[in-house]
N, C-alpha and C. Protein backbone atom coordinates (compact mmCIF):
# COMPACT_ATOMS: atom_id res chain seq x y z
N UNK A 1 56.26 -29.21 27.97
CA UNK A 1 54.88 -28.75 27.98
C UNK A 1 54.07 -29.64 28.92
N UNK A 2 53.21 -28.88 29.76
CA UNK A 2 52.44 -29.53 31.02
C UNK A 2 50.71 -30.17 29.99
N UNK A 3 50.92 -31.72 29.78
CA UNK A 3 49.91 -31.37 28.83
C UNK A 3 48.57 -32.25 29.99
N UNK A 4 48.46 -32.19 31.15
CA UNK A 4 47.71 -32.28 31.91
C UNK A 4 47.26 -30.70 31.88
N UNK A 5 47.53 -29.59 31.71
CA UNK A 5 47.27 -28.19 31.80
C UNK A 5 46.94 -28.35 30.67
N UNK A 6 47.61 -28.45 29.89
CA UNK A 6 46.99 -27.95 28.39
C UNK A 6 45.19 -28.59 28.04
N UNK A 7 45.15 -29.89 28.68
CA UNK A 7 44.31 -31.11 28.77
C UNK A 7 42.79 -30.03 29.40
N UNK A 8 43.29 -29.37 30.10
CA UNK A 8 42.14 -28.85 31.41
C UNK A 8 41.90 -27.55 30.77
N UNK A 9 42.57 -26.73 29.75
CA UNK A 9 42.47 -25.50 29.52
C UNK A 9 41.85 -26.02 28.22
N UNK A 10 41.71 -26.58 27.22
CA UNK A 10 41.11 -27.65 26.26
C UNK A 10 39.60 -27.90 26.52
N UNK A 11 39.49 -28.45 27.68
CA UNK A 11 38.35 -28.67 28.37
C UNK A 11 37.55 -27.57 28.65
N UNK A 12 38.04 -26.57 29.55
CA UNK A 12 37.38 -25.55 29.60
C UNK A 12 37.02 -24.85 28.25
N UNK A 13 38.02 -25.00 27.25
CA UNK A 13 36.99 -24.11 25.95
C UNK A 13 36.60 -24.71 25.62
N UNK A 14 36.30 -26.16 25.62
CA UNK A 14 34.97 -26.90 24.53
C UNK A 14 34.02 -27.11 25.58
N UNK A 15 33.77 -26.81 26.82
CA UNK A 15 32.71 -26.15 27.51
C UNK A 15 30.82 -25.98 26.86
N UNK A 16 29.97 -26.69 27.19
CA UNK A 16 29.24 -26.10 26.67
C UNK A 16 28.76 -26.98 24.82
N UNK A 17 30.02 -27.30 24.58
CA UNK A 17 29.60 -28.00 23.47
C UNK A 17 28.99 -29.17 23.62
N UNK A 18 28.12 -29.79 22.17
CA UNK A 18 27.24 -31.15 22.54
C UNK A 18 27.14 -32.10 21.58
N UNK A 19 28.57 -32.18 20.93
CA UNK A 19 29.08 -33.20 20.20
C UNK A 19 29.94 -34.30 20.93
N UNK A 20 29.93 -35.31 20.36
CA UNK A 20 30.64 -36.31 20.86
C UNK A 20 32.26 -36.16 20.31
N UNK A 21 32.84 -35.71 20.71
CA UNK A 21 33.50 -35.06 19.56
C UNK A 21 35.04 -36.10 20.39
N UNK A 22 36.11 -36.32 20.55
CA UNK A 22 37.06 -37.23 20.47
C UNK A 22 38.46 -36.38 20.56
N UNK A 23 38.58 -36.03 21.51
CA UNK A 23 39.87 -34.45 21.38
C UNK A 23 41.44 -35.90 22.24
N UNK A 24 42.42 -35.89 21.36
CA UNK A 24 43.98 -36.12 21.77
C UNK A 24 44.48 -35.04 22.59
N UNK A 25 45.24 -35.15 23.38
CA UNK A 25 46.49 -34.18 24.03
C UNK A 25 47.51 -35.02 24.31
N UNK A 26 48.31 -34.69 23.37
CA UNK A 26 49.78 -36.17 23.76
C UNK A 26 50.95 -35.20 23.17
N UNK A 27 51.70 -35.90 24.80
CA UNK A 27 53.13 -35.05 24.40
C UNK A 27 53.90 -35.45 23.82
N UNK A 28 54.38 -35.87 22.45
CA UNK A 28 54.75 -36.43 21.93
C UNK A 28 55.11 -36.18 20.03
N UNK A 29 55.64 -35.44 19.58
CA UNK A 29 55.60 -35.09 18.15
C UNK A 29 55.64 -35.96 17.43
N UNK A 30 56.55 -37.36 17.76
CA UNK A 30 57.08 -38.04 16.95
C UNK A 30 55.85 -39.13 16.65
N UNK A 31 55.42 -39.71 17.79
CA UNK A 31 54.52 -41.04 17.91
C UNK A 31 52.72 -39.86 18.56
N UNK A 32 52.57 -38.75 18.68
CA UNK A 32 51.50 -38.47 19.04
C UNK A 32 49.87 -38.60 18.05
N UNK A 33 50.21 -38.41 16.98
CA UNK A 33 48.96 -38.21 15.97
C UNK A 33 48.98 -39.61 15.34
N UNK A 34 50.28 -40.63 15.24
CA UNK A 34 49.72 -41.74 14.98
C UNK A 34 48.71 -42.37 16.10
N UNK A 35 49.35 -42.52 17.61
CA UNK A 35 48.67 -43.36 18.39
C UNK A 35 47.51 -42.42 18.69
N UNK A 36 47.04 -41.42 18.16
CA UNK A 36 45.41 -40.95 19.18
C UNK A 36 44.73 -40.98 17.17
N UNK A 37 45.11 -41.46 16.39
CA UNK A 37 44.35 -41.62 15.15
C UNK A 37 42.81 -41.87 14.82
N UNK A 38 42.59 -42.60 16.28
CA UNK A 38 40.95 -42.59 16.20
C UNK A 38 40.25 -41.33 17.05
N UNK A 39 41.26 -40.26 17.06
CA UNK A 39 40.64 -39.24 17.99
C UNK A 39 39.66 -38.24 16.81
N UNK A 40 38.97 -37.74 17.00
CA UNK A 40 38.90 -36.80 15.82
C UNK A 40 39.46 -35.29 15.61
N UNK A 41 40.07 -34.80 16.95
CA UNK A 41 40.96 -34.07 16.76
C UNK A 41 42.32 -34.26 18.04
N UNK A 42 43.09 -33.39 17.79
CA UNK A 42 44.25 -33.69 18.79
C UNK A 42 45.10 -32.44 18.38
N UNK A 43 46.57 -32.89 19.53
CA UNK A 43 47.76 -31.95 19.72
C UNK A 43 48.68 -33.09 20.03
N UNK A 44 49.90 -32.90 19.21
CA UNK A 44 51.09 -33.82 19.78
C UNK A 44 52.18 -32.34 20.04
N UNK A 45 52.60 -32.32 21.17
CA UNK A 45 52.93 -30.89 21.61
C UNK A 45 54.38 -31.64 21.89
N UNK A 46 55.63 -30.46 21.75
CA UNK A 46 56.78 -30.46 22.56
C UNK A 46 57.48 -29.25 21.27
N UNK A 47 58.74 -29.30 22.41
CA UNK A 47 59.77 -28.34 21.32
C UNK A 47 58.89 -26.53 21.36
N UNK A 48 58.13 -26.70 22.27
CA UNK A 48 57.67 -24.80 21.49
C UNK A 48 56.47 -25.05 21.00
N UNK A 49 56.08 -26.19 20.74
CA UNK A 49 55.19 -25.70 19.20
C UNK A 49 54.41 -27.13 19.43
N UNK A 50 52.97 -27.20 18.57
CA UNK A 50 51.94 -28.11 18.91
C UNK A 50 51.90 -28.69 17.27
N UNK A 51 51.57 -29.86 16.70
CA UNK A 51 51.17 -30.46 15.60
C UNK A 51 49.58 -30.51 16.08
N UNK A 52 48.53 -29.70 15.20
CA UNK A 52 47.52 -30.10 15.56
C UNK A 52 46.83 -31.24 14.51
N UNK A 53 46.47 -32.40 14.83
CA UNK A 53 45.77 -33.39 14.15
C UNK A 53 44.09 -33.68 13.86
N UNK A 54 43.69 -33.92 12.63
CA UNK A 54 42.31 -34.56 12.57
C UNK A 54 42.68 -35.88 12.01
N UNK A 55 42.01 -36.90 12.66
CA UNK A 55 42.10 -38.05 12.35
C UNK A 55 43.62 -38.90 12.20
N UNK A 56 44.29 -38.35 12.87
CA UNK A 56 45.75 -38.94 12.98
C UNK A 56 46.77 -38.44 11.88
N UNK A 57 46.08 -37.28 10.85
CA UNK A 57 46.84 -36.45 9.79
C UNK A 57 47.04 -34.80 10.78
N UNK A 58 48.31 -34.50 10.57
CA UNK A 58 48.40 -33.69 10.80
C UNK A 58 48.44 -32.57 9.77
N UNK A 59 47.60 -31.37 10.00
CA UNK A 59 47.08 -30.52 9.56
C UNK A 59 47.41 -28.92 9.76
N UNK A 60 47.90 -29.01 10.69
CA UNK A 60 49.14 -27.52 10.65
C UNK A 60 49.96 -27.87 12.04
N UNK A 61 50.79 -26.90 12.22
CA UNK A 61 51.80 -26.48 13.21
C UNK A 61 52.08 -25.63 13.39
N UNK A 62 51.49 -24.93 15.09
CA UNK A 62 51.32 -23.78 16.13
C UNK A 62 52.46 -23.62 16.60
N UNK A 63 52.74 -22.06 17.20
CA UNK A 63 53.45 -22.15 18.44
C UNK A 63 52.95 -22.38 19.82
N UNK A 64 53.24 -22.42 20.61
CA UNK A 64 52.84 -23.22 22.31
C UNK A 64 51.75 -22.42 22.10
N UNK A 65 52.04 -20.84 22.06
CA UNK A 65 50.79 -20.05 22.78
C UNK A 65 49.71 -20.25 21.86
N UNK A 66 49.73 -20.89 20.60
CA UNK A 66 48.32 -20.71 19.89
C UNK A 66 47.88 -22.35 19.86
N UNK A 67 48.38 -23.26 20.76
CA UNK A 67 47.94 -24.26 20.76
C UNK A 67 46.17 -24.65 21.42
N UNK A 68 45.82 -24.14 22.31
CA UNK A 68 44.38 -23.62 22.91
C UNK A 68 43.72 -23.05 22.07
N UNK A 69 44.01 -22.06 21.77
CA UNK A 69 42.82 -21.39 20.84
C UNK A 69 42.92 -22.05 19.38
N UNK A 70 44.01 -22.48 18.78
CA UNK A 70 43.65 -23.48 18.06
C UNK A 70 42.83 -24.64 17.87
N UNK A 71 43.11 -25.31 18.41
CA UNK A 71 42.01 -26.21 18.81
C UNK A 71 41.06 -26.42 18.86
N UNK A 72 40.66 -25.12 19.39
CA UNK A 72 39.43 -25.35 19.98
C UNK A 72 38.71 -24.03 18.83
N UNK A 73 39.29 -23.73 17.90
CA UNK A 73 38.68 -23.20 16.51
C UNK A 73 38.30 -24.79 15.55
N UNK A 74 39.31 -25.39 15.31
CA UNK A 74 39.27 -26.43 14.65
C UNK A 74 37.93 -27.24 15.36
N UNK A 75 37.82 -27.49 16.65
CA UNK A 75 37.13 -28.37 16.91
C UNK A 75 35.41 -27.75 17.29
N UNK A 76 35.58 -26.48 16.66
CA UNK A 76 33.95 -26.10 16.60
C UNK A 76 34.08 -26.34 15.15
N UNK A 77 34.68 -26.38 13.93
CA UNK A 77 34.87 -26.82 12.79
C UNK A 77 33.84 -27.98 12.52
N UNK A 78 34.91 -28.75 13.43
CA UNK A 78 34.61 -30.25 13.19
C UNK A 78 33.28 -30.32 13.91
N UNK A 79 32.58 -30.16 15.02
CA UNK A 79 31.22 -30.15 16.05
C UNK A 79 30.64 -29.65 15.13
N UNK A 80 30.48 -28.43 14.38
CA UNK A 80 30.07 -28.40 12.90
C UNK A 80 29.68 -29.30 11.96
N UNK A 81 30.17 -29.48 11.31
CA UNK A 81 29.99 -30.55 10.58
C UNK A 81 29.53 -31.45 11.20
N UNK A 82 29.76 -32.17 12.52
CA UNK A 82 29.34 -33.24 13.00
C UNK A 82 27.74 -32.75 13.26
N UNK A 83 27.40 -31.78 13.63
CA UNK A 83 25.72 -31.25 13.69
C UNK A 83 25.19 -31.26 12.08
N UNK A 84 25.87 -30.91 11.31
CA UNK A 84 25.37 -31.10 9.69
C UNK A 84 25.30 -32.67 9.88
N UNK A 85 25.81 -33.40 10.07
CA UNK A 85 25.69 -34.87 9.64
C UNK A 85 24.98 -35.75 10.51
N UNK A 86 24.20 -34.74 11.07
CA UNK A 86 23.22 -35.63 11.98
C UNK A 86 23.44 -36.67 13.33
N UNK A 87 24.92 -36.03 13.83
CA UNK A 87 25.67 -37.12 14.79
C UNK A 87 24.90 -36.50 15.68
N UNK A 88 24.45 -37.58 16.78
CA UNK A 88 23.97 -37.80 18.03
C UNK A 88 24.84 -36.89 18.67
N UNK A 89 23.84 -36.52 20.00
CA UNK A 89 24.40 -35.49 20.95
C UNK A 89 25.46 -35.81 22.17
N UNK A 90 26.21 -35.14 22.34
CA UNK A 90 26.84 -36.12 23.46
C UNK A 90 27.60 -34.74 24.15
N UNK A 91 28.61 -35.24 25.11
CA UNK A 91 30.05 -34.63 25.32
C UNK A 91 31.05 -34.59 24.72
N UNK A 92 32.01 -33.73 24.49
CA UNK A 92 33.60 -34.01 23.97
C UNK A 92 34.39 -34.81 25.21
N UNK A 93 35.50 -35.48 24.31
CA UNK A 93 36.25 -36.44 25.48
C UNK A 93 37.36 -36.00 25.11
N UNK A 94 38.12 -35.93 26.42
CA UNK A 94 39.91 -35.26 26.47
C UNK A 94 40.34 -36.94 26.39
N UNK A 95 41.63 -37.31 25.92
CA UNK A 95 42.38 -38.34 26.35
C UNK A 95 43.86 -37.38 26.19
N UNK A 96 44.23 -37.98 27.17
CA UNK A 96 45.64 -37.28 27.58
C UNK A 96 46.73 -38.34 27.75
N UNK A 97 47.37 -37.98 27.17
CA UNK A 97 49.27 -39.33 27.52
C UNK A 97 50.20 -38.10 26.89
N UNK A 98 51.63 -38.21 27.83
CA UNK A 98 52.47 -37.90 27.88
C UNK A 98 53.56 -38.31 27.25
């Protein structure tokens, strides 16, 4: 999985949003959702299929193609809540490792 692509197609759907919000993309199943744990959401992708993470717990498991639109459901979730709780306005941030 190209997760520099996945990273940029990620980006483009949280577009527009104005949470500070903390997005993982790591290729990695085994070691991905521990090391991006301070992210507030993420993907540790390989094999077909994506682990999507909040807070370094992983919380379901996609196939490739619903890894994007996953995400980026979960992470208006979370920008949600983060507007209920009064968090300051900001950008979302991609961090990406392979």
């Amino acid at each position: 999985m190209d997760v520099y692509k996945l990273a940029d197609e990620v980006t483009a759907g949280l577009e527009g949003m104005e949470v500070p919000l903390r997005v993982a993309v790591m290729g990695c199943v085994v070691n991905g959702p521990g090391e991006a744990r301070e992210a507030d959401l993420g993907v540790a992708s390989g094999n077909g299929k994506g682990q999507i993470f909040v807070k370094g717990e992983v919380i379901k498991t996609v196939p490739e193609s619903k890894i994007v639109e996953t995400l980026i459901e979960e992470a208006m979730k979370i920008a949600e809540q983060m507007e209920k709780d009064g968090v300051a306005s900001g950008e979302p941030t991609i961090a990406v490792a392979g």
